[in-house]
N, C-alpha and C. Protein backbone atom coordinates (compact mmCIF):
# COMPACT_ATOMS: atom_id res chain seq x y z
N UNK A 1 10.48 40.43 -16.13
CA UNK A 1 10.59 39.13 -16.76
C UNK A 1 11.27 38.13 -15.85
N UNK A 2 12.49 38.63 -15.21
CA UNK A 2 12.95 37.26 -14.14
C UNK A 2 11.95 37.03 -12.86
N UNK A 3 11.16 37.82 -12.87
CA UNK A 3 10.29 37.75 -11.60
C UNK A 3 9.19 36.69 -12.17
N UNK A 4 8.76 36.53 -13.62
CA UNK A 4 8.07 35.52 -13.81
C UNK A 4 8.68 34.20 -13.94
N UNK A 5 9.92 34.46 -14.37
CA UNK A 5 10.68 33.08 -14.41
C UNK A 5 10.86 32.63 -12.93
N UNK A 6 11.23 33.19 -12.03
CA UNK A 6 11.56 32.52 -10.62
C UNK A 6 10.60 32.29 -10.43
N UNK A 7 9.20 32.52 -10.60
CA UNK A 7 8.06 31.72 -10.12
C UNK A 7 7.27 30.64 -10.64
N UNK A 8 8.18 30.71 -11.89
CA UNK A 8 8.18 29.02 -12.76
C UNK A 8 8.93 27.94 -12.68
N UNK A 9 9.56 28.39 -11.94
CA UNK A 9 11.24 27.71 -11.55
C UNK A 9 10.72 27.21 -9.95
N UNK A 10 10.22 28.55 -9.21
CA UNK A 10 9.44 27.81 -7.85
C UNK A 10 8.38 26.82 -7.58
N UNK A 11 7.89 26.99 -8.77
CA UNK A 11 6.64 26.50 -8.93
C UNK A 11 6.93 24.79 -9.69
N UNK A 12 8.00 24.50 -10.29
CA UNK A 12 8.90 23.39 -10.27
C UNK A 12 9.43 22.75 -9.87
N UNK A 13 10.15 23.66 -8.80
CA UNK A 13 10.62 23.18 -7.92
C UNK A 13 9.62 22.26 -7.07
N UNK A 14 8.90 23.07 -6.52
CA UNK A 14 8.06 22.59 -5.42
C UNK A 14 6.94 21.31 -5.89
N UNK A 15 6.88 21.28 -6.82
CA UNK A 15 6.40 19.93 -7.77
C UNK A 15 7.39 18.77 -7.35
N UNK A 16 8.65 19.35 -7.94
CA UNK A 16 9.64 18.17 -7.54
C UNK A 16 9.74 17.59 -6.66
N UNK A 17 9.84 18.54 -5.52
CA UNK A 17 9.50 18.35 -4.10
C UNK A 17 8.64 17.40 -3.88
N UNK A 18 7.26 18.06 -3.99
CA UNK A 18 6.25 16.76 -3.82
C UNK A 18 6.24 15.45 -4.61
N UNK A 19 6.55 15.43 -5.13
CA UNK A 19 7.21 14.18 -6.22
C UNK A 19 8.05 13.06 -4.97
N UNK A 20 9.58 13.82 -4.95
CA UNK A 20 10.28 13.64 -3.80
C UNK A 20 9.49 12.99 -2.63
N UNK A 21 8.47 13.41 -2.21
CA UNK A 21 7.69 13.51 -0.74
C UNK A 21 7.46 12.20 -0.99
N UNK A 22 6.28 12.03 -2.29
CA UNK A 22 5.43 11.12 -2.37
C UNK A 22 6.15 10.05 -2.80
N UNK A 23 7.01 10.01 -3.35
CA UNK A 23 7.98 8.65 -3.63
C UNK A 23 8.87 8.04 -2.08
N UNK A 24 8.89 8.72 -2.00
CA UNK A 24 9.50 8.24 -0.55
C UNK A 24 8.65 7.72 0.52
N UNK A 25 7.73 8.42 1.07
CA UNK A 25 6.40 8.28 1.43
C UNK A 25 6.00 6.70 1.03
N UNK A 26 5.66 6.36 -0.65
CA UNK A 26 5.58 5.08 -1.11
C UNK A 26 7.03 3.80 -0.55
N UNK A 27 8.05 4.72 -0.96
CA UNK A 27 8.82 3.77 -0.67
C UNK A 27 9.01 2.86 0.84
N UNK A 28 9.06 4.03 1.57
CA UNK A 28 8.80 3.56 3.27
C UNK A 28 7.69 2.71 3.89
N UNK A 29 6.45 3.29 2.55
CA UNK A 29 5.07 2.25 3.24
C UNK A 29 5.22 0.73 2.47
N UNK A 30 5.64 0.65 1.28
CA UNK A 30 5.84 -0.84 0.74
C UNK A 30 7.05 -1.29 1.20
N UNK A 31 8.63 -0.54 1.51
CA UNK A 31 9.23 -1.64 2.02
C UNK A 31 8.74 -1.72 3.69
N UNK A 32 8.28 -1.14 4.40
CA UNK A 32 7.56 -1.74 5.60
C UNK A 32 6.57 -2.74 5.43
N UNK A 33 5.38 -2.70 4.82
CA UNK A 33 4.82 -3.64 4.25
C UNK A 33 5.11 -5.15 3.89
N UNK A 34 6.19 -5.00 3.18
CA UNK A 34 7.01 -6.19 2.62
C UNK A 34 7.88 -6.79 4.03
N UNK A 35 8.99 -6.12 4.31
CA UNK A 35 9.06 -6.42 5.61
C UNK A 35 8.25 -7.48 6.70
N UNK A 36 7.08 -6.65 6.67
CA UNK A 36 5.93 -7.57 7.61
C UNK A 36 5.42 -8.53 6.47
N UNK A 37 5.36 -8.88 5.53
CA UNK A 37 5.08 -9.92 4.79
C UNK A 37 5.92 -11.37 5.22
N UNK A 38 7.57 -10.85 5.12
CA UNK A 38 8.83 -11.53 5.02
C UNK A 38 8.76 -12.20 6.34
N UNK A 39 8.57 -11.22 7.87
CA UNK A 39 8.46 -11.57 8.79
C UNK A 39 7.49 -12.59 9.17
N UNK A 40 6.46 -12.28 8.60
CA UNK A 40 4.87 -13.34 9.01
C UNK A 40 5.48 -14.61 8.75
N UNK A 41 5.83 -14.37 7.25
CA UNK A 41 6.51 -15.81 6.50
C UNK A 41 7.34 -16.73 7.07
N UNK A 42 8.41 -15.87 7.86
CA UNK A 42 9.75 -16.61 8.64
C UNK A 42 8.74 -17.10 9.65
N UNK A 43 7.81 -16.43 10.81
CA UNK A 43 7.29 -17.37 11.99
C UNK A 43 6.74 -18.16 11.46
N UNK A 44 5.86 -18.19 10.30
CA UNK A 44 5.19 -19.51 9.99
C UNK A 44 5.83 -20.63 9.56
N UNK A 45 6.84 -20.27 8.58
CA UNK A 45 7.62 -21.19 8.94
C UNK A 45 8.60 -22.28 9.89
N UNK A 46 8.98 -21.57 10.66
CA UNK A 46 9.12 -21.23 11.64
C UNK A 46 8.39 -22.11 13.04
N UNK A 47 7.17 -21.96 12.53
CA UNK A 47 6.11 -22.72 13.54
C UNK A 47 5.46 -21.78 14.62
N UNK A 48 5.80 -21.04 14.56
CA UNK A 48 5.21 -19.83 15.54
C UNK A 48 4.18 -19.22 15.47
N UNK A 49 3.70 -18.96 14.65
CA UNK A 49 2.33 -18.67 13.89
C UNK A 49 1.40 -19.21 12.87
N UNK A 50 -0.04 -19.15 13.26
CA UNK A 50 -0.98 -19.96 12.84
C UNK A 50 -1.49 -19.33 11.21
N UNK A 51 -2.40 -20.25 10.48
CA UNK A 51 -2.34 -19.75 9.20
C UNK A 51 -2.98 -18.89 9.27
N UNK A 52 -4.30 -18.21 10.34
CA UNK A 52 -4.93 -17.68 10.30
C UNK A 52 -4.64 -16.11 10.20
N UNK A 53 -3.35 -15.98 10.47
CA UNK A 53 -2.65 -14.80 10.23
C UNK A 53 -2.12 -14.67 8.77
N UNK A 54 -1.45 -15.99 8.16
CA UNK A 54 -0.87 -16.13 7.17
C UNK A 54 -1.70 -16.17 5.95
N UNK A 55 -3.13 -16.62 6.04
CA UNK A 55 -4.14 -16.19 4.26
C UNK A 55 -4.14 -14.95 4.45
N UNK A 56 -5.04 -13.97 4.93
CA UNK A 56 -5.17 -12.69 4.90
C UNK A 56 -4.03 -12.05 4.29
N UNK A 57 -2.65 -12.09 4.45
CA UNK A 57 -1.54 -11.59 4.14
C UNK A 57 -0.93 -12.05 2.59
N UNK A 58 -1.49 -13.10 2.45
CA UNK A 58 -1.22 -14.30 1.51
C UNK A 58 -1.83 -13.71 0.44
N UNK A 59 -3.27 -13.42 0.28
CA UNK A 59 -4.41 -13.11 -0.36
C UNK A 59 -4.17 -11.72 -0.87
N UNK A 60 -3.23 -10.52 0.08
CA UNK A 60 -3.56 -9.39 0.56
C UNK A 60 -1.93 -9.18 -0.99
N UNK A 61 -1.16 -9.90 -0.22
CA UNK A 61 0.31 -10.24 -1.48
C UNK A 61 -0.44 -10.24 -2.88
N UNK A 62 -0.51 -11.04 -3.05
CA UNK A 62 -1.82 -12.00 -4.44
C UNK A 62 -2.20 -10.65 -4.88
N UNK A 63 -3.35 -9.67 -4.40
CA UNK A 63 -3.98 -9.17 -4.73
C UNK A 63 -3.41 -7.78 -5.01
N UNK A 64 -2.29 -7.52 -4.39
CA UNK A 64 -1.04 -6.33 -4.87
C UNK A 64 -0.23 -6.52 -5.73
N UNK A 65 0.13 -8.18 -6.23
CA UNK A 65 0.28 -8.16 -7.29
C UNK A 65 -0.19 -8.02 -8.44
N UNK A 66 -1.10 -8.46 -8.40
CA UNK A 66 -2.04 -8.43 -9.31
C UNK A 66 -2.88 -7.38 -9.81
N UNK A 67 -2.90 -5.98 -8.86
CA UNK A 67 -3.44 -4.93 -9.56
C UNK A 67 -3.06 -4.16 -10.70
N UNK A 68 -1.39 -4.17 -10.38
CA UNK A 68 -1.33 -3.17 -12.01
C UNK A 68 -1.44 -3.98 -13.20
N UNK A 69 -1.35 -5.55 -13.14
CA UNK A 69 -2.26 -5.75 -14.14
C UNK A 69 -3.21 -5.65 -15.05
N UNK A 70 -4.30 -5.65 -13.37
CA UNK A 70 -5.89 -4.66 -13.66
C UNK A 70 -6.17 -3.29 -13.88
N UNK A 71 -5.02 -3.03 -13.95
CA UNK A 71 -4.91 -1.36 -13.89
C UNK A 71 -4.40 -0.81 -15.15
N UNK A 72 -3.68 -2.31 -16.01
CA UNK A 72 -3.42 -2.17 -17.39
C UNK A 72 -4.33 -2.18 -18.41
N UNK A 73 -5.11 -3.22 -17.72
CA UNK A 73 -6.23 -3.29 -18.63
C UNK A 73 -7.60 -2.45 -18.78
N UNK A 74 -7.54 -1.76 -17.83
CA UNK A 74 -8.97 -0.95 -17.57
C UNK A 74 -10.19 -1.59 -17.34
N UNK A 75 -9.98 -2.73 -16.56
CA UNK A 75 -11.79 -3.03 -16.15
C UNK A 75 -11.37 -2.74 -14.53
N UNK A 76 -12.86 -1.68 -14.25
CA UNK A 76 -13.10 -0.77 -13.30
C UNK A 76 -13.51 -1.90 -12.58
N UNK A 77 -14.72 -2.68 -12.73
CA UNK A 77 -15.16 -3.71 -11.76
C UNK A 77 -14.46 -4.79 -11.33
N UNK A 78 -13.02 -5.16 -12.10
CA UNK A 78 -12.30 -5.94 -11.57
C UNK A 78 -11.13 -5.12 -10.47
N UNK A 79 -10.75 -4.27 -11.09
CA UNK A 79 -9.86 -2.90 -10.24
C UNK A 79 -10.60 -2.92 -8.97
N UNK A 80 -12.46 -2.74 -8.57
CA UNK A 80 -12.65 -2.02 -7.43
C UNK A 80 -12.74 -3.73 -6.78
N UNK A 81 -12.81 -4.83 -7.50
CA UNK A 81 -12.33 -6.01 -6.72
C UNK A 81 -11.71 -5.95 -5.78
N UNK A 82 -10.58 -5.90 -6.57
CA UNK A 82 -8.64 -6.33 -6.14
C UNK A 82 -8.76 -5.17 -5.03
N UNK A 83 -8.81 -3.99 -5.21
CA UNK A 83 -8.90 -3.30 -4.06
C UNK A 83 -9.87 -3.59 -3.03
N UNK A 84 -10.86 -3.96 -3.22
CA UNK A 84 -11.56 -4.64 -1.77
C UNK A 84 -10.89 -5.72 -1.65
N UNK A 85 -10.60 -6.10 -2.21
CA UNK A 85 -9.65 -7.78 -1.39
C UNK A 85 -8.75 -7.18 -0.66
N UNK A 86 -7.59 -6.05 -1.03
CA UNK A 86 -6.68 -5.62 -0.45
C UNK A 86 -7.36 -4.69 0.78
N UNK A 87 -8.32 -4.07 0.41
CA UNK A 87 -8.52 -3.45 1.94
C UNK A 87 -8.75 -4.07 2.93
N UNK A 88 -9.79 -5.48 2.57
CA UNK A 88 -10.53 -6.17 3.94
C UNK A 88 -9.28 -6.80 4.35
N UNK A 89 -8.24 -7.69 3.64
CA UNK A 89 -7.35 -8.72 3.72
C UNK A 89 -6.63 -7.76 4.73
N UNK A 90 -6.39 -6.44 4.45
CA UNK A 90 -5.50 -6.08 5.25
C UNK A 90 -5.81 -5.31 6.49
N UNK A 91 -7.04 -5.42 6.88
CA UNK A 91 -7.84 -4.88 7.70
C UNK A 91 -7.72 -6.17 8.74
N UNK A 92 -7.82 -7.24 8.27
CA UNK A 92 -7.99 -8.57 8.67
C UNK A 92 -6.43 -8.98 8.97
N UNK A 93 -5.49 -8.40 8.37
CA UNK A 93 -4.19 -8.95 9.07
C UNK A 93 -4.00 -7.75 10.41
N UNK A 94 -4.39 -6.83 10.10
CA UNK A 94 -3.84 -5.83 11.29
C UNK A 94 -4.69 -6.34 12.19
N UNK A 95 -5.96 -7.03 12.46
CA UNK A 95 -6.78 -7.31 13.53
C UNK A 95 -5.84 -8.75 14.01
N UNK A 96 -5.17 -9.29 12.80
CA UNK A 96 -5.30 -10.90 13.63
C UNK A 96 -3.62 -10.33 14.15
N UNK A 97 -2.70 -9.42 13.79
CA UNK A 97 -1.69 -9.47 14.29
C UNK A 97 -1.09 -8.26 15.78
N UNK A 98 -2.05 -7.47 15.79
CA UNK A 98 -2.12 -6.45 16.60
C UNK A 98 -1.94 -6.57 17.79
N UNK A 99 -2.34 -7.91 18.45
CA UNK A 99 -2.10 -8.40 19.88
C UNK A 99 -0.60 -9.17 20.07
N UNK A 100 0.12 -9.59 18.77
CA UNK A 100 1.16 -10.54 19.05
C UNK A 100 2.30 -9.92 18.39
N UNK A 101 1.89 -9.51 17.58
CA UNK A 101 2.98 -8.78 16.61
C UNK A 101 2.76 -7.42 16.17
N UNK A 102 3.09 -6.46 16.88
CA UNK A 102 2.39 -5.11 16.94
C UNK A 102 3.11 -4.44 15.31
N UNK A 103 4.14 -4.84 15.38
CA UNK A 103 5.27 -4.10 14.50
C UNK A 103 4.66 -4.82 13.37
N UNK A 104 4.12 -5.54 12.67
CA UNK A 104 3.32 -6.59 11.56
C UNK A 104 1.99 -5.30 11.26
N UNK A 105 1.33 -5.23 12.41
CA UNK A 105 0.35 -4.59 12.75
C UNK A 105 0.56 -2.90 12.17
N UNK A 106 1.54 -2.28 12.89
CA UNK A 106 1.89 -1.13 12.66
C UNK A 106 2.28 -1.20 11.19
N UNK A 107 3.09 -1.70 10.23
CA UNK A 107 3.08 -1.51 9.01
C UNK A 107 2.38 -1.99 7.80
N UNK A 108 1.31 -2.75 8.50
CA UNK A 108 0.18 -3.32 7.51
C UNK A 108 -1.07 -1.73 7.92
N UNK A 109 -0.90 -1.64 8.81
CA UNK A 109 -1.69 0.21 9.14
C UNK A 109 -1.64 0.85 8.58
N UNK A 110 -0.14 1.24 8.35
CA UNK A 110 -0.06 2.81 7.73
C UNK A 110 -0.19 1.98 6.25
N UNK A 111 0.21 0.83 5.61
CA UNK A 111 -0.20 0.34 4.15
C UNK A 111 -1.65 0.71 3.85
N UNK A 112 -2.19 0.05 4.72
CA UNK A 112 -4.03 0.36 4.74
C UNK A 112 -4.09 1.73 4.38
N UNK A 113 -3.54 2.80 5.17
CA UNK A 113 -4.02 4.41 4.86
C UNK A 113 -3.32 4.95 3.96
N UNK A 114 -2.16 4.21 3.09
CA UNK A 114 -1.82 4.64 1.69
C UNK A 114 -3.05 3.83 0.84
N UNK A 115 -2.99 2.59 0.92
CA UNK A 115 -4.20 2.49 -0.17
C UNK A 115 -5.21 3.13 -0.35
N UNK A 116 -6.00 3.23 0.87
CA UNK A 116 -6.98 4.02 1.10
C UNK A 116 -6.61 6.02 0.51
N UNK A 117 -6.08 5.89 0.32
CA UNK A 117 -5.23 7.30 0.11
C UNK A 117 -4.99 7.57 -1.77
N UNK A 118 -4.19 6.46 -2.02
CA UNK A 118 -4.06 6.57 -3.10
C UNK A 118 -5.68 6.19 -3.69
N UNK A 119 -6.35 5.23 -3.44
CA UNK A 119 -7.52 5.44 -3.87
C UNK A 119 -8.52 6.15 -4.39
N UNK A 120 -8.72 6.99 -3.13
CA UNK A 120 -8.91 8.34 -3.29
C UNK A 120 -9.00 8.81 -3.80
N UNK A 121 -7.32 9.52 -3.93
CA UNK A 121 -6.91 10.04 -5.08
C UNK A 121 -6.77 9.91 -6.63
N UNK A 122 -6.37 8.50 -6.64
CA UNK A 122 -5.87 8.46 -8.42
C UNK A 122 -6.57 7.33 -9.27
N UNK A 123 -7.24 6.51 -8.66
CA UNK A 123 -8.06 5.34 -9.04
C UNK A 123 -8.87 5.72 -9.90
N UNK A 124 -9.72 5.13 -11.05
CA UNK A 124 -10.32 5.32 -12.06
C UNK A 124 -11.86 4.90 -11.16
N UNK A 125 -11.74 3.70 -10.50
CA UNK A 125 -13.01 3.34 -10.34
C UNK A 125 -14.36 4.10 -9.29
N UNK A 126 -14.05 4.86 -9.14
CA UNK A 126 -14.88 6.26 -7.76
C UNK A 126 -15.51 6.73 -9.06
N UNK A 127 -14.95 7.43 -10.25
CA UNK A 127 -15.60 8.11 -11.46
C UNK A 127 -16.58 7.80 -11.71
């Protein structure tokens, strides 16, 4: 009998764990993310950078806010919207910032391959 309990207890554990993983994991890719949001914002202000960097990111904001909205409500065709706005927008900031601002670049990247990730995985609209 304790031999089935420690493997319910392991088997909990290691849930937790991944829990652990994946929250952190999230946490590191949105505050990097945000980060390079904050940053774009200061050069443009700033004067250092053109808008052409600044919609894509702008749009890309907008449209991350705005999903768990869509995600409250359950329309699939507006959900697989917002997520194409967020993929191209941010496909489109890592291209326009990659040559000048690598570090903008590098955490709008790995954002891209969590969305793309969580997608994947947990999204209603693939069904």
């Amino acid at each position: 009998m304790s031999g089935s309990r420690r493997t319910e207890n392991d088997g909990c554990v290691g849930a937790s764990m991944a829990k652990i993983a994946v929250g952190f994991s999230w946490l590191l890719v949105y505050t990097g993310a945000v980060f390079s949001y904050l940053y774009v914002f200061y050069e443009f202000i700033a004067g250092r950078i053109s808008q052409m960097i600044l919609w894509p990111l702008g749009l890309n904001l907008i449209a991350n806010l705005y999903y768990p909205v869509v995600k409250r409500y359950h329309r699939r065709w507006l959900e697989a919207v917002v997520i194409l706005v967020v993929v191209v927008t941010t496909v489109i900031s890592v291209l326009a910032t990659i040559g000048r601002y690598p570090l903008v670049a590098f955490w709008q990247g790995l954002y891209l391959l969590w969305v793309l990730m969580v997608v994947s995985l947990k999204s209603n609209v693939w069904r």
